[in-house]
C-alpha atoms as a PDB file:
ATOM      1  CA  UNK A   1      20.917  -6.791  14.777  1.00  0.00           C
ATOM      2  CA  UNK A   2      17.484  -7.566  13.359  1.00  0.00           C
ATOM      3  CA  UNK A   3      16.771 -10.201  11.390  1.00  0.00           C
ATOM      4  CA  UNK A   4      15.144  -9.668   7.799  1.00  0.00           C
ATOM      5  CA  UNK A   5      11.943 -10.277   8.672  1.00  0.00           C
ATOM      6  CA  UNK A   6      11.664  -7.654  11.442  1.00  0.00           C
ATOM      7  CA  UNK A   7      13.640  -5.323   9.442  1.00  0.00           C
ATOM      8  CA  UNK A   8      10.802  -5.559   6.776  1.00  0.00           C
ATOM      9  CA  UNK A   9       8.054  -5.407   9.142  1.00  0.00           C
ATOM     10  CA  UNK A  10       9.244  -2.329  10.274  1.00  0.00           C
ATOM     11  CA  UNK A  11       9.286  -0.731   6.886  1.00  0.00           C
ATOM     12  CA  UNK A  12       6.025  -1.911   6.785  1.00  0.00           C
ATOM     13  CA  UNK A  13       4.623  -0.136   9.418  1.00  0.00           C
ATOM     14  CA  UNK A  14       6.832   3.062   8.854  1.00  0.00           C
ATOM     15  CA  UNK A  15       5.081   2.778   5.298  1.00  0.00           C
ATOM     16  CA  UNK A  16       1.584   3.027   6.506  1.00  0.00           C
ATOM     17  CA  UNK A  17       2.646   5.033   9.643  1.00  0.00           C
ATOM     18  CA  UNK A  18       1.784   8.172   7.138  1.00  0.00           C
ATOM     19  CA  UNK A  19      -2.463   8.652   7.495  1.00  0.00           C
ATOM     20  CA  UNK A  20      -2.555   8.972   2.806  1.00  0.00           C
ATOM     21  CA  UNK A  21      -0.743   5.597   2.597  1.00  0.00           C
ATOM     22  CA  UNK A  22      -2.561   3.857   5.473  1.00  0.00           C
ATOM     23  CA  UNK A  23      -5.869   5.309   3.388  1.00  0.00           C
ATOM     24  CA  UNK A  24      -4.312   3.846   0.253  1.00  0.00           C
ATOM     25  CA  UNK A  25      -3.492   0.643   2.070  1.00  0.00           C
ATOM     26  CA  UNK A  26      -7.422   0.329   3.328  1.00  0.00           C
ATOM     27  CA  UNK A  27      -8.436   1.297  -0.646  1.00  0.00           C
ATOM     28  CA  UNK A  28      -6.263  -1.241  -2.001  1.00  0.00           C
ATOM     29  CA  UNK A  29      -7.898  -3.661   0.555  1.00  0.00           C
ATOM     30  CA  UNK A  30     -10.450  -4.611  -1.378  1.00  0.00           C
ATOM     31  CA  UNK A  31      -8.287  -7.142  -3.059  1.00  0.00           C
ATOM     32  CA  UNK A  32      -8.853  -5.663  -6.699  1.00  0.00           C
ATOM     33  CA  UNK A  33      -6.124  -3.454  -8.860  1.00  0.00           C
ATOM     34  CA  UNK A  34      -6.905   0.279  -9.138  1.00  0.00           C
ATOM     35  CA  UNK A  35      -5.462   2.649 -11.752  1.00  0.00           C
ATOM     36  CA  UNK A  36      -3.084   5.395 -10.718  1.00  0.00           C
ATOM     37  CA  UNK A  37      -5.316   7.911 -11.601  1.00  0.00           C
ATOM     38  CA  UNK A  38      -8.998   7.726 -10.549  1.00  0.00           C
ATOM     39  CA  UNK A  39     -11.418   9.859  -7.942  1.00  0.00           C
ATOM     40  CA  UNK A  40     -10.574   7.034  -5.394  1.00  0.00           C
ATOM     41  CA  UNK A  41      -7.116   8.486  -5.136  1.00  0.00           C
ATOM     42  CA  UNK A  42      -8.736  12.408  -4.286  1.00  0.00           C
ATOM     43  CA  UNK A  43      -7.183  12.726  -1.096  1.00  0.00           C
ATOM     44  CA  UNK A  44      -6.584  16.256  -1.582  1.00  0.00           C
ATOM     45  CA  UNK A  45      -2.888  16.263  -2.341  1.00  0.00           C
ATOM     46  CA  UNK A  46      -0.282  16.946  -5.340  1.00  0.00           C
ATOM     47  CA  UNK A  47      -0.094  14.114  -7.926  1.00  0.00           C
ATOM     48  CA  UNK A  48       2.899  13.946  -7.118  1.00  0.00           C
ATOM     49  CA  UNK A  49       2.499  13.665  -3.186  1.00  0.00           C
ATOM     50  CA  UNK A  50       0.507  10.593  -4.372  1.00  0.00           C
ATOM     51  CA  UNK A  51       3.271   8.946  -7.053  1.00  0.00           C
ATOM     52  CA  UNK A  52       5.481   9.752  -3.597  1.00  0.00           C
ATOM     53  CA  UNK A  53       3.012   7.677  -1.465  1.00  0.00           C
ATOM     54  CA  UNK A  54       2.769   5.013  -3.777  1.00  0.00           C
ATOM     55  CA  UNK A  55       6.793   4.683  -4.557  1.00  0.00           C
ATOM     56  CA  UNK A  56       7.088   4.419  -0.208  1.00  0.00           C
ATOM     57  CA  UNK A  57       4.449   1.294  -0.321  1.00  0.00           C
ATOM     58  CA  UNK A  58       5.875  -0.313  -3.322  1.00  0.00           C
ATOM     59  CA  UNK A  59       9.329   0.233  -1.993  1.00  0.00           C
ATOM     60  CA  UNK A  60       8.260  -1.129   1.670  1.00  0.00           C
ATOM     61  CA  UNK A  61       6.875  -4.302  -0.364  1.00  0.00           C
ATOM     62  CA  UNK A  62       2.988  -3.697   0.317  1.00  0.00           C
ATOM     63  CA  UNK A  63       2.137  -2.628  -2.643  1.00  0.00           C
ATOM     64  CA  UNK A  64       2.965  -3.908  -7.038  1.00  0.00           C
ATOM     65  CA  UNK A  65       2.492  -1.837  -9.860  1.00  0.00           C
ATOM     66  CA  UNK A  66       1.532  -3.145 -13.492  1.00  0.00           C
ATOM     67  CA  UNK A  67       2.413  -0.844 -16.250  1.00  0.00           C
ATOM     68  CA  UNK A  68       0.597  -2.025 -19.528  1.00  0.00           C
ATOM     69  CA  UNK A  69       0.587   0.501 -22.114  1.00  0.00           C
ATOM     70  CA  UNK A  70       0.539   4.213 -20.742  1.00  0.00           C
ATOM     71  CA  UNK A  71      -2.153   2.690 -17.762  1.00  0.00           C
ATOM     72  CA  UNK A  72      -1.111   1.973 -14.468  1.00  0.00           C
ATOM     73  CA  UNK A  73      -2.492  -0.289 -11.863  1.00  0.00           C
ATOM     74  CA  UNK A  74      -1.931  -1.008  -7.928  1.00  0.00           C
ATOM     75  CA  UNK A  75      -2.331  -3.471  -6.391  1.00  0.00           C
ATOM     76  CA  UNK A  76      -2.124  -4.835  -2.811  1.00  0.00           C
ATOM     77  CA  UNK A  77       0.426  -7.810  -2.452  1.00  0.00           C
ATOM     78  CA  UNK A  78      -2.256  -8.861  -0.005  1.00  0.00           C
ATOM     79  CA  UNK A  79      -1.334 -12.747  -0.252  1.00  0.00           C
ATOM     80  CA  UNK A  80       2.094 -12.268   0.327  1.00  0.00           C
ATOM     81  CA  UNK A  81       1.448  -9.605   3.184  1.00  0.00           C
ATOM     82  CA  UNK A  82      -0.886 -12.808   4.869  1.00  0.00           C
ATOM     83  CA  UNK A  83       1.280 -15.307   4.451  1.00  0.00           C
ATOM     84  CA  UNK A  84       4.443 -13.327   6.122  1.00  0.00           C
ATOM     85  CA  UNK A  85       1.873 -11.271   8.961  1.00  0.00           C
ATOM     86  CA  UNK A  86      -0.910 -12.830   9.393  1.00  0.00           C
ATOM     87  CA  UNK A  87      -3.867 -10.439   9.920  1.00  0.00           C
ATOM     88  CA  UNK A  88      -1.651  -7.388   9.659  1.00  0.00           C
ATOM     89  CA  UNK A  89      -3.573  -5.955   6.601  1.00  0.00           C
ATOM     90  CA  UNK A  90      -6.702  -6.848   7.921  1.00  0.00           C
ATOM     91  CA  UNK A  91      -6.299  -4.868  10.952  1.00  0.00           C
ATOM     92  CA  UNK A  92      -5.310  -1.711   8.958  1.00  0.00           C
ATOM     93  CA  UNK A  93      -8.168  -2.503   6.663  1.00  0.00           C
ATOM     94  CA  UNK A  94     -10.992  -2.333   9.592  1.00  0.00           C
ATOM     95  CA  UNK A  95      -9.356   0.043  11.939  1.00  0.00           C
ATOM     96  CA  UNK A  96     -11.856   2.999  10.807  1.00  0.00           C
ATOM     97  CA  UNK A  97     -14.776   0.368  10.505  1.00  0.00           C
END
């Protein structure tokens, strides 16, 4: 059986397997938090195929959410992503570059 580490690895990539969260993924990139709600988000889907999206990155432990008031923020957990595979967000970042 797989250890925990390539058990989360994989729901890693299954997370950003789908082409919206791998977009969200290269948005989030950018190392700053972005509200829920914005024009950087229009990928031309329900908002609720997005809160979907987002639940599957937060879930697959790419992604945190900050609730402060009725606003709420994503953000990459880019240093932890770095620390545990090295370069793996960077390559997602650039792969359209």
């Amino acid at each position: 059986m797989a250890d925990d580490e390539d058990a989360a690895l994989v729901d890693v990539l299954r997370a950003v397997a789908d082409p919206i969260r791998l977009r969200i993924v290269q948005t989030l990139a950018d190392g700053r938090a972005h509200g829920k709600c914005g024009t950087h988000w229009d990928f031309g889907v329900h908002k609720s195929t997005m809160t979907h999206h987002f639940r599957i990155l937060r879930e697959a432990g790419l992604t945190r959410t900050t609730v402060t008031g009725r606003t709420h923020t994503i953000e990459l957990r880019r240093d932890e992503l770095d620390a545990r595979f090295p370069g793996l967000i960077a390559a997602l970042a650039n792969q359209f570059e």
